[in-house]
C-alpha atoms as a PDB file:
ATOM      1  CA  UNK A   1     -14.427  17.645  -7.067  1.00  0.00           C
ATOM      2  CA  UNK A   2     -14.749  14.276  -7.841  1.00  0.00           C
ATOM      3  CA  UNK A   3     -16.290  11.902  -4.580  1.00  0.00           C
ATOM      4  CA  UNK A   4     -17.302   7.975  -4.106  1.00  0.00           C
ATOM      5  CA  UNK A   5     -13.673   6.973  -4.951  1.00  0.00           C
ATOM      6  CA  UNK A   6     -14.376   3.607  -2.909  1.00  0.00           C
ATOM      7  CA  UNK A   7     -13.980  -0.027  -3.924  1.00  0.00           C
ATOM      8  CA  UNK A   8     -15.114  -3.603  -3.088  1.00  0.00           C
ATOM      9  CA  UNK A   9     -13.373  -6.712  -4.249  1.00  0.00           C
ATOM     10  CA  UNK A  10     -13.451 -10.468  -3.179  1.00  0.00           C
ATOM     11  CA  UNK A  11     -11.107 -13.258  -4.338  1.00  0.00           C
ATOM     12  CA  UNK A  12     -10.719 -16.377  -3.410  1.00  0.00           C
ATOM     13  CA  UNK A  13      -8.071 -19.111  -4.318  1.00  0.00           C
ATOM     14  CA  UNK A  14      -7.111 -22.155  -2.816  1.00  0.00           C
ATOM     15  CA  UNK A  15      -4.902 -20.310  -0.484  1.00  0.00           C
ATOM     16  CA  UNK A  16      -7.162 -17.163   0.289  1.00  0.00           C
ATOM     17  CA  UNK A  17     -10.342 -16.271   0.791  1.00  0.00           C
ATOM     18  CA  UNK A  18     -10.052 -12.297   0.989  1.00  0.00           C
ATOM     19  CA  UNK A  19     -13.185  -9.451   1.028  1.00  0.00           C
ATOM     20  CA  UNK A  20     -11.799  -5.510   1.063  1.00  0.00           C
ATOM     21  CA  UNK A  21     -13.426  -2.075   0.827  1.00  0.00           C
ATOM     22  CA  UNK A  22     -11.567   0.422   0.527  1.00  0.00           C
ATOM     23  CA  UNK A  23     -11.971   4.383   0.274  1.00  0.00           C
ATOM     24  CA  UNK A  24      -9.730   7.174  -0.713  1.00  0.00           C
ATOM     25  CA  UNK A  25     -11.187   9.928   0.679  1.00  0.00           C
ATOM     26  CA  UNK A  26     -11.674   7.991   4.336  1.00  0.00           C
ATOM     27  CA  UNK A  27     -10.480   9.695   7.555  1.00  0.00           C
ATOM     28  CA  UNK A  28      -8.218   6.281   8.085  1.00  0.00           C
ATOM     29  CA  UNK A  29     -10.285   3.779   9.891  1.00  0.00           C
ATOM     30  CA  UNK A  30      -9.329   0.587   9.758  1.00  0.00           C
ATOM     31  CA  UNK A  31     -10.516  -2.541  10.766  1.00  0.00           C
ATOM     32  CA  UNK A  32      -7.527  -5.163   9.299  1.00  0.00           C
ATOM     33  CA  UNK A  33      -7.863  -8.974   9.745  1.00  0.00           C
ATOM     34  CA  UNK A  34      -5.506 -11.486   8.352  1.00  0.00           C
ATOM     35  CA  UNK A  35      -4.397 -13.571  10.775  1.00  0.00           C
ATOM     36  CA  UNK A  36      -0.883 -12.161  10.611  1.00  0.00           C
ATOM     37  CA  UNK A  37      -0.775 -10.083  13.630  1.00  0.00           C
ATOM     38  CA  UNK A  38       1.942  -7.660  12.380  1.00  0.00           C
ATOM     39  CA  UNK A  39       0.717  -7.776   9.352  1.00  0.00           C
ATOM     40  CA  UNK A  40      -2.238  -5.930  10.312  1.00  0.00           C
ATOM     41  CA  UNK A  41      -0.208  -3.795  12.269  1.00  0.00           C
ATOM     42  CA  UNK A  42       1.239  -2.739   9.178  1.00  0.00           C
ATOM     43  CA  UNK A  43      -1.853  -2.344   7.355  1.00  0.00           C
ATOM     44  CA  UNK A  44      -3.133  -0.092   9.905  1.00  0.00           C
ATOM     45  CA  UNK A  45      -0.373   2.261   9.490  1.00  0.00           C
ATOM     46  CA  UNK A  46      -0.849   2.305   5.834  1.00  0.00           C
ATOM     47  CA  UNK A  47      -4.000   3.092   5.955  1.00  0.00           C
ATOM     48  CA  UNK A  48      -4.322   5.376   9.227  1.00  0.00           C
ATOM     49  CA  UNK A  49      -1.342   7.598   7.368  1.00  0.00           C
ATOM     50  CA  UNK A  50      -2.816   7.481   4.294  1.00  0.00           C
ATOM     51  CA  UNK A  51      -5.995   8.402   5.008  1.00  0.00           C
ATOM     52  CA  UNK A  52      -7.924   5.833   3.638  1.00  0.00           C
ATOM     53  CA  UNK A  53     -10.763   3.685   5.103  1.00  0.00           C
ATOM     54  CA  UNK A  54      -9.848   0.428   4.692  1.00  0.00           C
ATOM     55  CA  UNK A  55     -12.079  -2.753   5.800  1.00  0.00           C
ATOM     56  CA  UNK A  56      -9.681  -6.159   5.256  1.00  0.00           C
ATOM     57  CA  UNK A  57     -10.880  -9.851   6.220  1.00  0.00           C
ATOM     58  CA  UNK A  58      -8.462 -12.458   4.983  1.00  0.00           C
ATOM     59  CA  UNK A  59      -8.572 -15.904   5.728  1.00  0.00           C
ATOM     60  CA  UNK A  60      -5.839 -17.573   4.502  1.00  0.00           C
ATOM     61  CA  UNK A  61      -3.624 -20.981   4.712  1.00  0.00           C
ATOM     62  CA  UNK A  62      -1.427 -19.742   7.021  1.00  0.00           C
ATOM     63  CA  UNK A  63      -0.232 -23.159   8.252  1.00  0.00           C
ATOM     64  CA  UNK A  64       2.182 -22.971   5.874  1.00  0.00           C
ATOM     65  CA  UNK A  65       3.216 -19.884   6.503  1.00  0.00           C
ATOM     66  CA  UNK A  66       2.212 -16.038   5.608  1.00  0.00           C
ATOM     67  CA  UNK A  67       3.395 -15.889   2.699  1.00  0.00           C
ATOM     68  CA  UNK A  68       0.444 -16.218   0.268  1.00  0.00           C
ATOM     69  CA  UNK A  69      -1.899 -14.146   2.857  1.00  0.00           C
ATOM     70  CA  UNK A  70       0.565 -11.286   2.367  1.00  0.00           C
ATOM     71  CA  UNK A  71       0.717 -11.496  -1.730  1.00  0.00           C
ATOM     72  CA  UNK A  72      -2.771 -12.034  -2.037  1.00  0.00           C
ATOM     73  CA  UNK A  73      -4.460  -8.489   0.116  1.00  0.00           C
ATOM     74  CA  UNK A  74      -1.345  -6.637  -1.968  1.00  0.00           C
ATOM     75  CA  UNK A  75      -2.860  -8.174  -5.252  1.00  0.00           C
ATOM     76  CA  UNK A  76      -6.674  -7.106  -4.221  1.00  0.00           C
ATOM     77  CA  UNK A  77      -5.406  -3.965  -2.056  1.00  0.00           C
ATOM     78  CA  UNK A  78      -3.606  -2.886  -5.617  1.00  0.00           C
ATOM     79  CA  UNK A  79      -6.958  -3.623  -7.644  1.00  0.00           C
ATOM     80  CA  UNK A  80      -8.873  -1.859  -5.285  1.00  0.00           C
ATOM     81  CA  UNK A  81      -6.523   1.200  -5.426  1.00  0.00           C
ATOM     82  CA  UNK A  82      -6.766   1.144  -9.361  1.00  0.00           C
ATOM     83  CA  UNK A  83     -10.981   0.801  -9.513  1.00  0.00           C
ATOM     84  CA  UNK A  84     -11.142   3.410  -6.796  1.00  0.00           C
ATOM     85  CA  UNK A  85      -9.056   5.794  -8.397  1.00  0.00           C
ATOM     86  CA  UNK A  86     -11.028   5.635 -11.697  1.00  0.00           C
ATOM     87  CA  UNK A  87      -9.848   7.433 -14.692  1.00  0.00           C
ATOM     88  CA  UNK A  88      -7.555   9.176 -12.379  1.00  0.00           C
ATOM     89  CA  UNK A  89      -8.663  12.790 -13.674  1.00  0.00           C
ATOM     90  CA  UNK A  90      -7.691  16.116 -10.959  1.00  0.00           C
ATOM     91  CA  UNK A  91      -5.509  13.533  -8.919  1.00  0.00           C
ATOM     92  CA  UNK A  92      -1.664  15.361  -7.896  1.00  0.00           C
ATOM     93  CA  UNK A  93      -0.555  11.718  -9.296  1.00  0.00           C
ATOM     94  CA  UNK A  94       3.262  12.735  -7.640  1.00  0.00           C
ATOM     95  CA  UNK A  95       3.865  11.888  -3.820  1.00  0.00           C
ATOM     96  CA  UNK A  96       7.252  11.403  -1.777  1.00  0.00           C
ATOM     97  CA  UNK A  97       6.978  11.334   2.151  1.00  0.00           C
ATOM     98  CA  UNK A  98      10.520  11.273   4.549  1.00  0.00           C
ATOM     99  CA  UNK A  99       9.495   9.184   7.278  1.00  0.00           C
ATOM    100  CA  UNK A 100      11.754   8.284  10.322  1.00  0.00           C
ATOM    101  CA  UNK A 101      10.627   5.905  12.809  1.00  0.00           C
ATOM    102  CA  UNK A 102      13.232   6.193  15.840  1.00  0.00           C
ATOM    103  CA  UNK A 103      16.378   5.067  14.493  1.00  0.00           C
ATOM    104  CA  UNK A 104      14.883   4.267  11.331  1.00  0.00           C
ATOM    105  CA  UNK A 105      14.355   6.542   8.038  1.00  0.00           C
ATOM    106  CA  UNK A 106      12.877   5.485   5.061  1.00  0.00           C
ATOM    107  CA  UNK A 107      12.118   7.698   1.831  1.00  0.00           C
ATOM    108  CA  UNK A 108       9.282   6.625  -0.664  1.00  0.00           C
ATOM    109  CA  UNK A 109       7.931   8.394  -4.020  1.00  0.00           C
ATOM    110  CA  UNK A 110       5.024   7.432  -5.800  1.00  0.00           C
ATOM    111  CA  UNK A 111       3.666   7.946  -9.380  1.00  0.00           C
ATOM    112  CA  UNK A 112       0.544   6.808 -10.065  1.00  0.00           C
ATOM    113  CA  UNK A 113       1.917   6.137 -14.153  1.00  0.00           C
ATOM    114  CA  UNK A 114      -0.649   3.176 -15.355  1.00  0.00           C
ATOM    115  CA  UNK A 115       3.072   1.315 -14.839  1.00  0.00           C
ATOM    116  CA  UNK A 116       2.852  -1.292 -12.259  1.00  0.00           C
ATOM    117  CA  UNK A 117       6.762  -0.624 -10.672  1.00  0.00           C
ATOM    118  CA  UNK A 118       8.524  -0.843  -7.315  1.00  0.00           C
ATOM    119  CA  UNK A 119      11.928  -0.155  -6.897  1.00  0.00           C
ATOM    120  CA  UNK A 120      12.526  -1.659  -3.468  1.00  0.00           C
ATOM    121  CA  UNK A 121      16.139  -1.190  -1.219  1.00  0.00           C
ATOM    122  CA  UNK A 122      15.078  -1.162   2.145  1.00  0.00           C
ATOM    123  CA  UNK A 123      17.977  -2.595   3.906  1.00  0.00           C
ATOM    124  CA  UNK A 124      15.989  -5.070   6.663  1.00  0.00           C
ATOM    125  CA  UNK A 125      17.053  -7.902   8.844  1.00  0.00           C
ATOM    126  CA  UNK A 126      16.133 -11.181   7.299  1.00  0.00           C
ATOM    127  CA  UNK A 127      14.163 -12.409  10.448  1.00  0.00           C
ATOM    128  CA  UNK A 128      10.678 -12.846  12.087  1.00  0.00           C
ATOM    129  CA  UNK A 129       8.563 -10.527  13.593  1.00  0.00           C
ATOM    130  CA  UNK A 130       5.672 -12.637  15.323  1.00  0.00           C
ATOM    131  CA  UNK A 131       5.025 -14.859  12.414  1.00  0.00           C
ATOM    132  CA  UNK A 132       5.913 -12.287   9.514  1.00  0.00           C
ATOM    133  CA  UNK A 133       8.873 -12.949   7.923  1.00  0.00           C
ATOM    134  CA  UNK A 134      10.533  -9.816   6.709  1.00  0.00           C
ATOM    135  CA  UNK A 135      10.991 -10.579   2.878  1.00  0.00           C
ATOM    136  CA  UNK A 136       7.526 -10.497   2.600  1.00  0.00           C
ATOM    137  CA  UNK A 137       7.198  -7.077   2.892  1.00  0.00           C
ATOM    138  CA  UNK A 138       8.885  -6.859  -0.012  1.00  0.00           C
ATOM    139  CA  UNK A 139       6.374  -9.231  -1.519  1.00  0.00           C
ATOM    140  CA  UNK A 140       3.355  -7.306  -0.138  1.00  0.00           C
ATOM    141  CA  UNK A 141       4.929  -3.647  -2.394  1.00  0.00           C
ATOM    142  CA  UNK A 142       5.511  -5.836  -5.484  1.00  0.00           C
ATOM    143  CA  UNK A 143       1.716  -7.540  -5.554  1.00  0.00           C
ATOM    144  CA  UNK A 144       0.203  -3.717  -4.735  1.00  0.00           C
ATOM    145  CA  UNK A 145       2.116  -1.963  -7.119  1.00  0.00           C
ATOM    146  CA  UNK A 146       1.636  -4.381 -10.494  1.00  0.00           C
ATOM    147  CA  UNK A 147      -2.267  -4.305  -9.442  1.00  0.00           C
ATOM    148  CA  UNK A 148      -2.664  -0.518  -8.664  1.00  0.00           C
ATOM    149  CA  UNK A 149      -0.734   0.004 -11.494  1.00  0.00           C
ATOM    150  CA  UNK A 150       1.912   2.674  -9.913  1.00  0.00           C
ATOM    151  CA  UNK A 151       5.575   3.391  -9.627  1.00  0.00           C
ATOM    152  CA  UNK A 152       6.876   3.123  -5.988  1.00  0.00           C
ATOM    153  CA  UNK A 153      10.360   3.741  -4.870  1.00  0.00           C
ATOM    154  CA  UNK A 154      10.966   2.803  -1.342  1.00  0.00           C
ATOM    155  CA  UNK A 155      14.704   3.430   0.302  1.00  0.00           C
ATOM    156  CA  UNK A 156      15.937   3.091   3.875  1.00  0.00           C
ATOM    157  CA  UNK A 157      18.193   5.712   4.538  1.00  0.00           C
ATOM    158  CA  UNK A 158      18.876   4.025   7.888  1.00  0.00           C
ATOM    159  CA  UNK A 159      17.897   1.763  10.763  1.00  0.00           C
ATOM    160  CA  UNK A 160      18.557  -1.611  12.474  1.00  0.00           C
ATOM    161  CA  UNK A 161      15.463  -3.179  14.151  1.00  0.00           C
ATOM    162  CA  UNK A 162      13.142  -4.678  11.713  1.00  0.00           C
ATOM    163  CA  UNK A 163      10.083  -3.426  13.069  1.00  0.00           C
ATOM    164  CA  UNK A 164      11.159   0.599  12.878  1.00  0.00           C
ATOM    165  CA  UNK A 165      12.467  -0.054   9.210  1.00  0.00           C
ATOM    166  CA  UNK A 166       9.064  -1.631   8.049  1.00  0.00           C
ATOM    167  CA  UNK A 167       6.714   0.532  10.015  1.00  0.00           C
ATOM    168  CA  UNK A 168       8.506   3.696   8.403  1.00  0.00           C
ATOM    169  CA  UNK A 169       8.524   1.839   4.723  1.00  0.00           C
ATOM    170  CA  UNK A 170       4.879   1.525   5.320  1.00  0.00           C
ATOM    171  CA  UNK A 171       4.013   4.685   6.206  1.00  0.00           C
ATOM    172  CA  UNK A 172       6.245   6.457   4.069  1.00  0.00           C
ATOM    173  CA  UNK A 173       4.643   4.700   1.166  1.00  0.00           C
ATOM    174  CA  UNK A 174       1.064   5.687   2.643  1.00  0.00           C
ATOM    175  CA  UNK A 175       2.387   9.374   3.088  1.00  0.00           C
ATOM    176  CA  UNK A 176       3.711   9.727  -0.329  1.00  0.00           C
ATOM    177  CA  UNK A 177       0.138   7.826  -1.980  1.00  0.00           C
ATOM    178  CA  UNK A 178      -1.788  10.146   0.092  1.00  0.00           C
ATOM    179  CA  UNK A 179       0.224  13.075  -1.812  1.00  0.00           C
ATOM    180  CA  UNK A 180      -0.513  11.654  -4.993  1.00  0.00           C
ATOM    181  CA  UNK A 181      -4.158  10.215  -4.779  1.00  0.00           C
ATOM    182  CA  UNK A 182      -4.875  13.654  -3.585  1.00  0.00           C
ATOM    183  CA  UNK A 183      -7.087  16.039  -5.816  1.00  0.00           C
ATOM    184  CA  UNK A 184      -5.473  18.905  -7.242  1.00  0.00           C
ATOM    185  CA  UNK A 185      -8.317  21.849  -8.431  1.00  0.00           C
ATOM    186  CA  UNK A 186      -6.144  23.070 -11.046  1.00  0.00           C
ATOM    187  CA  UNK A 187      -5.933  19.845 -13.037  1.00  0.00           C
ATOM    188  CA  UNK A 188      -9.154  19.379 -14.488  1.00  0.00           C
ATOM    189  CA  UNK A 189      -7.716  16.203 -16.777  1.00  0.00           C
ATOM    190  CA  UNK A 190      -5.498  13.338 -16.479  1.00  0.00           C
ATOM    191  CA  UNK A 191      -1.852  15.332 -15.125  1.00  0.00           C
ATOM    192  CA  UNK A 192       0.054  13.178 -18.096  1.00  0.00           C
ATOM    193  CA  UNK A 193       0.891  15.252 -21.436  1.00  0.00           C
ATOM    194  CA  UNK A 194      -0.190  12.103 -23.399  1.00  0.00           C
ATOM    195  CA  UNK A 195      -3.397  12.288 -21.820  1.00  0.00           C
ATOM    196  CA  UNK A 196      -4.178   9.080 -20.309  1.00  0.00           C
ATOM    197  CA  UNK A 197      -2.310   7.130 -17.070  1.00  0.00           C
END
């Protein structure tokens, strides 16, 4: 079995300042801090649900608004994902996760294909929760994804307050990467008949 699969990155812009660990094989302790209060809410279900350790400090111009806070830990988050997971060899690389969240239910499936894709219809009020506006969740997937370098499908099956749809989009798509980060013992390659993700 294949162990370490951690990762540190910094970046900073003239937006962000941003340091992350994260690891893979964690038990899902967090310690998130953006500055976005429901951001890191979200955050910590991703990572408590995925099972990752995940250490986040963000600092970032969020006078304007969160916006560029929110892209910028998806872009590192998604390069952190792709360093940790190496050259991806035993992983399951498929994942899909049902998740409801009271009223809420959101499905998510994951390939982790070397092809930086989300296909994103999560049917959310257009509103703001604390100071997160809701369209940047959307934001958030698309940075992760085109970093980690994975296909995510997110769908909400139903729902009607923001905060239920998003927490179950978030921890769907932690269930299903969870799934497919996990290691299989009877791959002992790359699971891709080409032979490289």
């Amino acid at each position: 079995m294949t162990t370490g699969r951690t990762a540190t990155l910094t970046r900073a812009t003239n937006e962000t300042d941003i340091t992350l660990t994260l690891d893979l094989d964690g038990a899902g302790a967090v310690d998130a801090r953006t500055g976005s209060a429901f951001f890191d809410h979200m955050l910590t279900a991703f990572a408590r649900h995925g099972g990752f350790d995940l250490e986040l400090k963000a600092d970032g111009d969020l006078e304007v608004d969160d916006h560029h806070t929110v892209e910028d830990v998806g872009i590192v988050l998604g390069q952190a994902f792709a360093q940790a997971l190496g050259d991806k060899r035993g992983i399951t690389r498929f994942g899909d996760a049902l998740v409801p969240m009271d009223e809420a239910l959101v499905l998510a499936a994951a390939d982790i294909s070397g092809r930086g894709q989300l296909h994103y219809e999560v049917a959310v009020p257009i509103e703001l929760i604390g100071s997160f506006d809701t369209t940047l969740a959307r934001e958030f997937f698309i940075a992760f994804c085109s970093n980690a370098g994975l296909t995510l499908h997110l769908r909400s099956l139903a729902g009607e307050n923001s905060h239920h749809i998003l927490e179950a989009a978030f921890k769907a798509a932690a269930r299903a990467l969870r799934s497919a980060v996990a290691l299989d013992p009877r791959v002992s390659g790359v699971p891709s008949t080409k032979g490289a993700l």
